[in-house]
Protein backbone atom coordinates (compact mmCIF):
# COMPACT_ATOMS: atom_id res chain seq x y z
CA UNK A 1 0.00 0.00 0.00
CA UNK A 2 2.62 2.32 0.92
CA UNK A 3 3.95 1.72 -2.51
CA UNK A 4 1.02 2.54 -4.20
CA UNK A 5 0.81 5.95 -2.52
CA UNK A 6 4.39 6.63 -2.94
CA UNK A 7 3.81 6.33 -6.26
CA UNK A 8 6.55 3.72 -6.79
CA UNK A 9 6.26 -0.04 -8.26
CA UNK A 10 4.41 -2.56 -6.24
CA UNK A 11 6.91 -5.07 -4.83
CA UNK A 12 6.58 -8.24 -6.74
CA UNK A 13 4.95 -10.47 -3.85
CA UNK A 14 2.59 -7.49 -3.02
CA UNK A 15 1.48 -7.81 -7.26
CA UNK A 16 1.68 -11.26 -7.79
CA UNK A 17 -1.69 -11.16 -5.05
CA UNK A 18 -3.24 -8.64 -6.96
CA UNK A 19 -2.79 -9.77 -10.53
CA UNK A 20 -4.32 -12.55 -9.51
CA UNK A 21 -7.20 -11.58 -7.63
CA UNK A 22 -7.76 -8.88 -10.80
CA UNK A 23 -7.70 -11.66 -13.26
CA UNK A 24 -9.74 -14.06 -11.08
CA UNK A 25 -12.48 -11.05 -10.76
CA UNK A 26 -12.16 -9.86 -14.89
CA UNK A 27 -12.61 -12.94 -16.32
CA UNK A 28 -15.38 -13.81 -13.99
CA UNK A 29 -13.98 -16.51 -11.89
CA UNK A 30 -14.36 -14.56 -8.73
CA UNK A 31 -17.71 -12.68 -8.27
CA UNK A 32 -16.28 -10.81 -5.17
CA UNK A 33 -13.06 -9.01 -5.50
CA UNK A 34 -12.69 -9.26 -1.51
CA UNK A 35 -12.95 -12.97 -1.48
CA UNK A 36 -10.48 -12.83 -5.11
CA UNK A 37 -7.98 -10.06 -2.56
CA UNK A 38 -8.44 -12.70 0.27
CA UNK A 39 -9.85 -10.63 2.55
CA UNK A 40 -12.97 -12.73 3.10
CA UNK A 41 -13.01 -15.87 4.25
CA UNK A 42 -12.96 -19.16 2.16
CA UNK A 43 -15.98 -21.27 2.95
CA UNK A 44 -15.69 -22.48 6.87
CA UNK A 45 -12.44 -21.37 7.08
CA UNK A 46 -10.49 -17.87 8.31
CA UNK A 47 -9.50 -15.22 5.92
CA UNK A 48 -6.36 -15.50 4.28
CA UNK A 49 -4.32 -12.39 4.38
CA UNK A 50 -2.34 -11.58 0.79
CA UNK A 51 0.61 -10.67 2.41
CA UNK A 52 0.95 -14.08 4.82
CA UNK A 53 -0.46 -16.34 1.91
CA UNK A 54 2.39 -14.66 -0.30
CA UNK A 55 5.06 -15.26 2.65
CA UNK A 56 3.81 -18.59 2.96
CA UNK A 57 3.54 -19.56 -0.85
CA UNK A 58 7.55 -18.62 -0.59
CA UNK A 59 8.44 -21.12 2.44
CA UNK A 60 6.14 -23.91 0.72
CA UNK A 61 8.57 -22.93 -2.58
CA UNK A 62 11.88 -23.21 -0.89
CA UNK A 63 10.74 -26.18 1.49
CA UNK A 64 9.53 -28.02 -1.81
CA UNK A 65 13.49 -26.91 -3.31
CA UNK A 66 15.16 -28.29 -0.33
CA UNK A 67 12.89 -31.45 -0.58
CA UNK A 68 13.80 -31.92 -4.18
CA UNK A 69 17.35 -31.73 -3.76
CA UNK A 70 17.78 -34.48 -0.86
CA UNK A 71 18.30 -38.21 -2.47
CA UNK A 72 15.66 -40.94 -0.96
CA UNK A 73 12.32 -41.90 -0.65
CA UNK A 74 9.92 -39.17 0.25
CA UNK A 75 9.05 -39.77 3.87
CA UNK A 76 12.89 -40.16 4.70
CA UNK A 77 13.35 -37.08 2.91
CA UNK A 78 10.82 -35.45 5.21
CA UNK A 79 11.61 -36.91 8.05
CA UNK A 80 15.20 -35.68 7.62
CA UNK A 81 14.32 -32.11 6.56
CA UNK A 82 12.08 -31.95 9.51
CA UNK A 83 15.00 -32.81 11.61
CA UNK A 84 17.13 -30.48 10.34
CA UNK A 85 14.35 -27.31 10.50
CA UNK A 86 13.40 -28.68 13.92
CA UNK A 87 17.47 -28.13 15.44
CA UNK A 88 19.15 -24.95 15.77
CA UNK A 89 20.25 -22.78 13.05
CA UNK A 90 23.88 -23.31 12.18
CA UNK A 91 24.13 -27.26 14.58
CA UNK A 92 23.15 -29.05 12.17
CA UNK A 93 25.49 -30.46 9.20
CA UNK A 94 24.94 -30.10 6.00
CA UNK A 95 26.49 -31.39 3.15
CA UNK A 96 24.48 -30.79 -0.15
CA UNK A 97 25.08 -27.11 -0.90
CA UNK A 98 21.68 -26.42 -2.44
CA UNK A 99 19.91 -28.16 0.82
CA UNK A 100 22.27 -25.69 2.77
CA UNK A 101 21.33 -22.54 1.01
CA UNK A 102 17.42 -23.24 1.54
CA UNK A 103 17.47 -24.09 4.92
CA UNK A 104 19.37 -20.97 5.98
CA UNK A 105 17.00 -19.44 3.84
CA UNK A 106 13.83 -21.33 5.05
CA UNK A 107 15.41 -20.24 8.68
CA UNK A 108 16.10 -16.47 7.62
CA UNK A 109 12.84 -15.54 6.73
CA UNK A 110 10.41 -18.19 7.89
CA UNK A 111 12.32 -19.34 10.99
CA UNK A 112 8.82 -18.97 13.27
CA UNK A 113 6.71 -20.76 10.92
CA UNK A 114 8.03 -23.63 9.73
CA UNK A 115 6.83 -27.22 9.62
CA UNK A 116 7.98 -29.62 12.53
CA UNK A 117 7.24 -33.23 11.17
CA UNK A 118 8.11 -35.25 8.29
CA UNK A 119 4.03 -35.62 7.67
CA UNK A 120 4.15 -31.70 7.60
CA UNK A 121 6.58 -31.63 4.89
CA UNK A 122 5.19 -34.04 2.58
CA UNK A 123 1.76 -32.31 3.11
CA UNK A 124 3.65 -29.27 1.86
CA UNK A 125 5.45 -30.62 -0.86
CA UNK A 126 2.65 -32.48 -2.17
CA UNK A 127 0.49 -29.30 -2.36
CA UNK A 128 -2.15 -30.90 -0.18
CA UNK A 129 -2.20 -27.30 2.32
CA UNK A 130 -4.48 -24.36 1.78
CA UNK A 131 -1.54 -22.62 -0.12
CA UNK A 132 -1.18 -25.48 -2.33
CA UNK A 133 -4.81 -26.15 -2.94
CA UNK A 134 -5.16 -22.40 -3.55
CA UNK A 135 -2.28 -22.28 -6.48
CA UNK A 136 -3.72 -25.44 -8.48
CA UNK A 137 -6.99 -23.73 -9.05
């Protein structure tokens, strides 16, 4: 918003919601541009804020690179990734550079809302979350 009154670009995140929601409501998708914005709520569920669907559209991203880049079957890749979100920042180990880079990213900016379980990750990863759900429409 500040932006917008500032009369400078939107930040990417900030118009990747509102392209969106605009093209949802023009074409005719979305009747209500509140509910397209998500500012109302979904049906029996709490509204989702742009900006903290946008935030957490990123984490789902990196956690679904760092998932990708691990070798073995998917619940031992989740169970490991959720071991190493789930210790300390900088006591865990890390070999594979990529995995590295995400988790200190995944730490950086999502450090207080990240998942804790294996079952978590694959849930995220598999797009089976109300972010995920949301993007496949």
């Amino acid at each position: 918003m500040q932006a917008v009154e500032a009369g400078n670009p939107i930040p990417m995140p900030a118009a990747r919601v509102l392209v969106r929601a605009l093209r949802a409501y023009l074409d005719g998708t979305e009747l209500d541009i509140t509910r397209a914005l998500g500012l109302r709520p979904r049906r029996g569920g709490a509204a989702e804020v742009p900006a903290r669907f946008e935030r957490r559209r990123a984490r789902d991203d990196l956690l679904g690179l760092a998932f990708r880049s691990m070798p073995g079957k998917d619940t031992t890749k989740a169970e490991r990734l959720a071991r190493i979100l789930t210790a300390a920042p900088g006591s865990t180990v890390i070999t594979e550079a990529d995995l590295f880079a995400c988790v200190e990213k995944l730490h950086a900016e999502h450090g207080g809302d990240l998942p804790s379980s294996g079952r978590q990750i694959l849930r995220v990863v598999r797009g089976e979350t109300i972010t995920g759900r949301r993007e496949n429409r």
